[in-house]
N, C-alpha and C. Protein backbone atom coordinates (compact mmCIF):
# COMPACT_ATOMS: atom_id res chain seq x y z
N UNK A 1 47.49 119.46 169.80
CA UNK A 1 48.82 119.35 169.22
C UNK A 1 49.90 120.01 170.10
N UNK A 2 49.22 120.68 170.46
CA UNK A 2 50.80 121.84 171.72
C UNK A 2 50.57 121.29 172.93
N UNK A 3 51.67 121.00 173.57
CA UNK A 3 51.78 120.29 175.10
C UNK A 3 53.03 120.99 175.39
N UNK A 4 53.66 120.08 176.78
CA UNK A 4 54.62 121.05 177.24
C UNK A 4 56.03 120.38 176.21
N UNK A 5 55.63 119.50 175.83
CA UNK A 5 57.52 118.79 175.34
C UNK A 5 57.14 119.87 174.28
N UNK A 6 56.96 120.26 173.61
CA UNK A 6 57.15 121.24 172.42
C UNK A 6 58.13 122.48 172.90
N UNK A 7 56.84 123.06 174.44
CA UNK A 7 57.87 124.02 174.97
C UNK A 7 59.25 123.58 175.39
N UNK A 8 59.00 122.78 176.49
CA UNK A 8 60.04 122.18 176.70
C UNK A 8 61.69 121.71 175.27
N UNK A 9 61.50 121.04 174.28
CA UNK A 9 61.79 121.61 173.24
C UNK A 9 62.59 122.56 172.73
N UNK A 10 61.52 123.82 172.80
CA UNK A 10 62.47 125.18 172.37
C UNK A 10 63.65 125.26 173.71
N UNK A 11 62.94 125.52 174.75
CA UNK A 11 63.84 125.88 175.91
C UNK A 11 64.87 125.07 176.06
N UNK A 12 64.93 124.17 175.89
CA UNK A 12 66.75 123.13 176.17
C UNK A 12 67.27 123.72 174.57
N UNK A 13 66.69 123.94 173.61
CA UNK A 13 67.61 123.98 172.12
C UNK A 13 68.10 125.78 172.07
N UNK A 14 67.25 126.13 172.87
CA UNK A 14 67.62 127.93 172.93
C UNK A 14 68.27 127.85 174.19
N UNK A 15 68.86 127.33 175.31
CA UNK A 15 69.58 127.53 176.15
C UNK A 15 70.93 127.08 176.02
N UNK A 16 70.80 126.01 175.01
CA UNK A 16 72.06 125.25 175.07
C UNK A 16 73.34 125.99 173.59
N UNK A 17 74.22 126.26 173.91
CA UNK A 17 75.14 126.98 173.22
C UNK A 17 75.07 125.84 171.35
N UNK A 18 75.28 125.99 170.71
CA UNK A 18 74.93 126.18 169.22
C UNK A 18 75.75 124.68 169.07
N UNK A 19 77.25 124.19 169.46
CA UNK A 19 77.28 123.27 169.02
C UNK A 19 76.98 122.21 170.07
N UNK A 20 76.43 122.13 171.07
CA UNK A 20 76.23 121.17 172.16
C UNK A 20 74.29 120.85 171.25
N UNK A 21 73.64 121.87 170.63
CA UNK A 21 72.78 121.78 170.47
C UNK A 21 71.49 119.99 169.98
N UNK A 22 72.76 119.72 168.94
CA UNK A 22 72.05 118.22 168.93
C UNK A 22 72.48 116.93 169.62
N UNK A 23 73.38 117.51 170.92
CA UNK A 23 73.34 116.33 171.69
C UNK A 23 72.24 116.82 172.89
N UNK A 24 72.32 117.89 173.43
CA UNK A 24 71.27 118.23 174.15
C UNK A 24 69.78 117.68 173.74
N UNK A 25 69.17 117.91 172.40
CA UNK A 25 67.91 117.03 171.83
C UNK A 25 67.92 115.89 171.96
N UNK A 26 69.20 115.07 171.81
CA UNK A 26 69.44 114.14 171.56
C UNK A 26 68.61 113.21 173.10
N UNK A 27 69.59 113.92 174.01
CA UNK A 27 69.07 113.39 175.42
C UNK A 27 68.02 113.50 175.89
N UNK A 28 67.26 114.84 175.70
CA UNK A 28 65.53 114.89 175.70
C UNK A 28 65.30 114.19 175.44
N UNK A 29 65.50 113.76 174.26
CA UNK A 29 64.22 112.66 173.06
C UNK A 29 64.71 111.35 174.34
N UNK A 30 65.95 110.94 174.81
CA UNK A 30 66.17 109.64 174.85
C UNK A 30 65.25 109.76 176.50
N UNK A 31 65.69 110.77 177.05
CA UNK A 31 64.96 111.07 179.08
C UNK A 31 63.48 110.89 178.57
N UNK A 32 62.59 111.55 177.56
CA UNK A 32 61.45 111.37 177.05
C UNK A 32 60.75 109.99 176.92
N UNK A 33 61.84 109.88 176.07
CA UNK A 33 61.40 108.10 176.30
C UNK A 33 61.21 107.23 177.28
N UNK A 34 62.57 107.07 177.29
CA UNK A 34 62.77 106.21 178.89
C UNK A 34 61.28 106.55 179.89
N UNK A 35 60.76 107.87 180.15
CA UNK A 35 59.77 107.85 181.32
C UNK A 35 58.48 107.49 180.54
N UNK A 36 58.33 107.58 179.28
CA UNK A 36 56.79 106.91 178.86
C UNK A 36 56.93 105.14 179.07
N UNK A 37 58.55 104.98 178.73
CA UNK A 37 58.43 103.54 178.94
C UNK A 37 58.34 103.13 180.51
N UNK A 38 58.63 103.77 181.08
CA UNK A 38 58.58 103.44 182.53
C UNK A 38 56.87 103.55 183.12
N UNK A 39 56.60 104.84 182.40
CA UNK A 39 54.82 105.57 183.31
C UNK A 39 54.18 104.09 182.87
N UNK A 40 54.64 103.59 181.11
CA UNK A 40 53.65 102.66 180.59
C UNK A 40 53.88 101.59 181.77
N UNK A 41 54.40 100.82 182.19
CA UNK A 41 54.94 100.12 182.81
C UNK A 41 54.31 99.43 184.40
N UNK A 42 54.19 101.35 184.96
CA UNK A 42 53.78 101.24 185.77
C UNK A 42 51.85 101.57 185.79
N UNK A 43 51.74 102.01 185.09
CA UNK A 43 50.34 102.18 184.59
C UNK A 43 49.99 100.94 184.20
N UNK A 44 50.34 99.89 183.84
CA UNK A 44 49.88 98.79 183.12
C UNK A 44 49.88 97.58 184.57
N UNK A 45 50.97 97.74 185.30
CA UNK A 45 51.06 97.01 186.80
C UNK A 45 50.02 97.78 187.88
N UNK A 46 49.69 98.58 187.52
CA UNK A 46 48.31 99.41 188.61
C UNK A 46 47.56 98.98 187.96
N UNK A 47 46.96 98.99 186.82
CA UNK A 47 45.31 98.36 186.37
C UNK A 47 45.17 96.94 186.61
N UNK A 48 46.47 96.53 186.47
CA UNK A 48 46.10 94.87 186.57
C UNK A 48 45.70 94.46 188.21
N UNK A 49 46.54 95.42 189.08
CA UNK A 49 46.44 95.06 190.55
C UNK A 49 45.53 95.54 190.93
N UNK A 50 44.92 96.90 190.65
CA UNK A 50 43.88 97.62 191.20
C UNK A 50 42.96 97.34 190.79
N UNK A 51 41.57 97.55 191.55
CA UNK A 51 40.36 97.02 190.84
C UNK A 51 39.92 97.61 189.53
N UNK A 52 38.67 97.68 188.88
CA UNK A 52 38.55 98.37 187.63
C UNK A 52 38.01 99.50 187.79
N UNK A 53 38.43 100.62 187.60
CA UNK A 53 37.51 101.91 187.53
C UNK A 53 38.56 102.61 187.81
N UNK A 54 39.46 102.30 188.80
CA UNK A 54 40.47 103.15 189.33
C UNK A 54 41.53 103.72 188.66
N UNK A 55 41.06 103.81 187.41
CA UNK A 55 42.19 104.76 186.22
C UNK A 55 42.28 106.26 186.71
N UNK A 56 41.00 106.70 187.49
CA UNK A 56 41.34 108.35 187.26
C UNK A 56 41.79 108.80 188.98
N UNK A 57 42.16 107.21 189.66
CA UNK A 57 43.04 107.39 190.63
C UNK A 57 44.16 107.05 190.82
N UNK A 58 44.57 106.62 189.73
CA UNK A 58 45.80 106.37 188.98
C UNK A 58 46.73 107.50 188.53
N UNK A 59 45.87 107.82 187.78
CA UNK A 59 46.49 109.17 187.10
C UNK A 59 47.15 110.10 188.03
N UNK A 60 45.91 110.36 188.74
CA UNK A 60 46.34 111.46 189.76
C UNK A 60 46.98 111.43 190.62
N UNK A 61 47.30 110.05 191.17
CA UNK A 61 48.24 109.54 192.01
C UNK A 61 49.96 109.64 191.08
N UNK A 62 49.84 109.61 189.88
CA UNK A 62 50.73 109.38 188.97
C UNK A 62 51.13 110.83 188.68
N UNK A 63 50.55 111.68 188.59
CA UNK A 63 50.68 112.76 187.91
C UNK A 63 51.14 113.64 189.16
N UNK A 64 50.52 113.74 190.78
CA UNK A 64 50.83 114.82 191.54
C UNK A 64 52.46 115.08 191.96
N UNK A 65 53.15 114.03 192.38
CA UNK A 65 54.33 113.80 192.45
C UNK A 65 55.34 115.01 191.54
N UNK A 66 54.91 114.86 190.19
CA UNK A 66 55.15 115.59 189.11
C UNK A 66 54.98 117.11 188.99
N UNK A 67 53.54 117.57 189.10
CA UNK A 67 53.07 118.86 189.32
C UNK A 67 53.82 119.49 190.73
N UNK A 68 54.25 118.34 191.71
CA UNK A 68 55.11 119.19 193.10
C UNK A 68 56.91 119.50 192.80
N UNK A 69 56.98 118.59 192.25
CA UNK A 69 58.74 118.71 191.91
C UNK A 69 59.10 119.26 190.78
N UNK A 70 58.11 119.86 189.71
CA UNK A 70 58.85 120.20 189.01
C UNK A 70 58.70 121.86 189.26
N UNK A 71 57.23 122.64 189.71
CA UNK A 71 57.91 124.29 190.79
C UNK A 71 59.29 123.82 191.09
N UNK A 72 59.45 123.28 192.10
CA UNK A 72 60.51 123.41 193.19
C UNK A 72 61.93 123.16 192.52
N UNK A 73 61.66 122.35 191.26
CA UNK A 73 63.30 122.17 190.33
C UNK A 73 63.44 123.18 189.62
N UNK A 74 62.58 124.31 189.65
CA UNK A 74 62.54 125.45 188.87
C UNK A 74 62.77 126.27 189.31
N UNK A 75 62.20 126.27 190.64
CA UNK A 75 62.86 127.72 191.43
C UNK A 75 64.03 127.45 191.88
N UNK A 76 64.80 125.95 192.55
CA UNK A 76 66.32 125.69 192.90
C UNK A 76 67.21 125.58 191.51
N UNK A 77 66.61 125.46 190.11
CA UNK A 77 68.14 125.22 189.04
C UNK A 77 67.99 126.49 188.22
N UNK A 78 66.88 127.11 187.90
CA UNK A 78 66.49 127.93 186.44
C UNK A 78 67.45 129.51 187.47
N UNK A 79 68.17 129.74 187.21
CA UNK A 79 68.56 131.23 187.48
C UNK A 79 68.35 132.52 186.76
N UNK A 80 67.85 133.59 187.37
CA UNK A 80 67.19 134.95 186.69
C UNK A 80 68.92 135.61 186.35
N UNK A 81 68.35 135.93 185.04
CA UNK A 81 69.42 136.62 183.55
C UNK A 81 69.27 138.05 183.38
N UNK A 82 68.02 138.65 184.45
CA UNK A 82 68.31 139.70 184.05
C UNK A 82 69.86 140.88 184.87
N UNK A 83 70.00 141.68 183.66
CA UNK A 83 71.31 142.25 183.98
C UNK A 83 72.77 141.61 183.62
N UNK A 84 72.74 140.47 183.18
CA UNK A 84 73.44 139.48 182.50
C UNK A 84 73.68 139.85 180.98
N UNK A 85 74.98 139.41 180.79
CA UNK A 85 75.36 139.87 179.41
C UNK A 85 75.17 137.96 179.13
N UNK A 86 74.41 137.86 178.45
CA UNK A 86 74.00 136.41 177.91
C UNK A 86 74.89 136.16 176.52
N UNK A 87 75.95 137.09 176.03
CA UNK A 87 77.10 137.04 175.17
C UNK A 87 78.03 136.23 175.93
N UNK A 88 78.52 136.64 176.94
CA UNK A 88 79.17 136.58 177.73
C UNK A 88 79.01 135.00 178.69
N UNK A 89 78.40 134.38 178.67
CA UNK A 89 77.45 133.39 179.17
C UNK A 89 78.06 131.78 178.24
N UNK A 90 78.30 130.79 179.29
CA UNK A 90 78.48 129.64 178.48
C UNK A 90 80.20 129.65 177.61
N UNK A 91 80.04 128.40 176.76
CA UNK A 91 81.38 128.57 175.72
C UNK A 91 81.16 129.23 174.21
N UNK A 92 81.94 130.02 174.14
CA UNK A 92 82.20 130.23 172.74
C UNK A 92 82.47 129.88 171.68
N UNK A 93 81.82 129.13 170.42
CA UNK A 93 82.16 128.26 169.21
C UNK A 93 84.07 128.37 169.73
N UNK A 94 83.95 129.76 169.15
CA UNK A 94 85.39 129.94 169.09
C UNK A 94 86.46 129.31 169.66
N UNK A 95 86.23 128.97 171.08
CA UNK A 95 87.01 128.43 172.09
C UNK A 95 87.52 127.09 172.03
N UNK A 96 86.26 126.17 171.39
CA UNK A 96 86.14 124.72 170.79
C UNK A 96 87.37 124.19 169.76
């Protein structure tokens, strides 16, 4: 039952300031989609072309791409908070 979109999940709804909050989900759910419809897509055009058996070279061909770019989008976008007044951080309802 626990995978990463769950985490993933909390972390965009706890980063994102209180009223941006359900358009931020909003776009998960829709980026979420969009790539199962795409993986399906392309997963379904590799079995038909590739011979039979080659699902679990599929995958992995499918999946490494993924496991390399997403470190590296983490260490170039996610910035360290500590010493940060995280009050202070983003817009204020108020300001709106």
């Amino acid at each position: 039952y626990w995978n990463i979109t769950d985490m993933l999940g909390m972390m965009y709804a706890e980063s994102a300031p209180t009223h941006l909050r359900g358009s931020v989900m909003g776009v998960q759910a829709y980026v979420l989609g969009a790539g199962m419809v795409v993986s399906y897509l392309v997963y379904s055009i590799l079995l038909a072309v590739l011979p039979e058996g080659s699902l679990g070279i599929i995958k992995i061909v499918m999946s490494i791409p993924a496991l390399v770019v997403t470190p590296v989008f983490l260490l170039l976008k996610v910035k360290e908070t500590k010493g940060i007044n995280l009050e202070k951080v983003g817009t204020a309802e108020s300001e709106i």
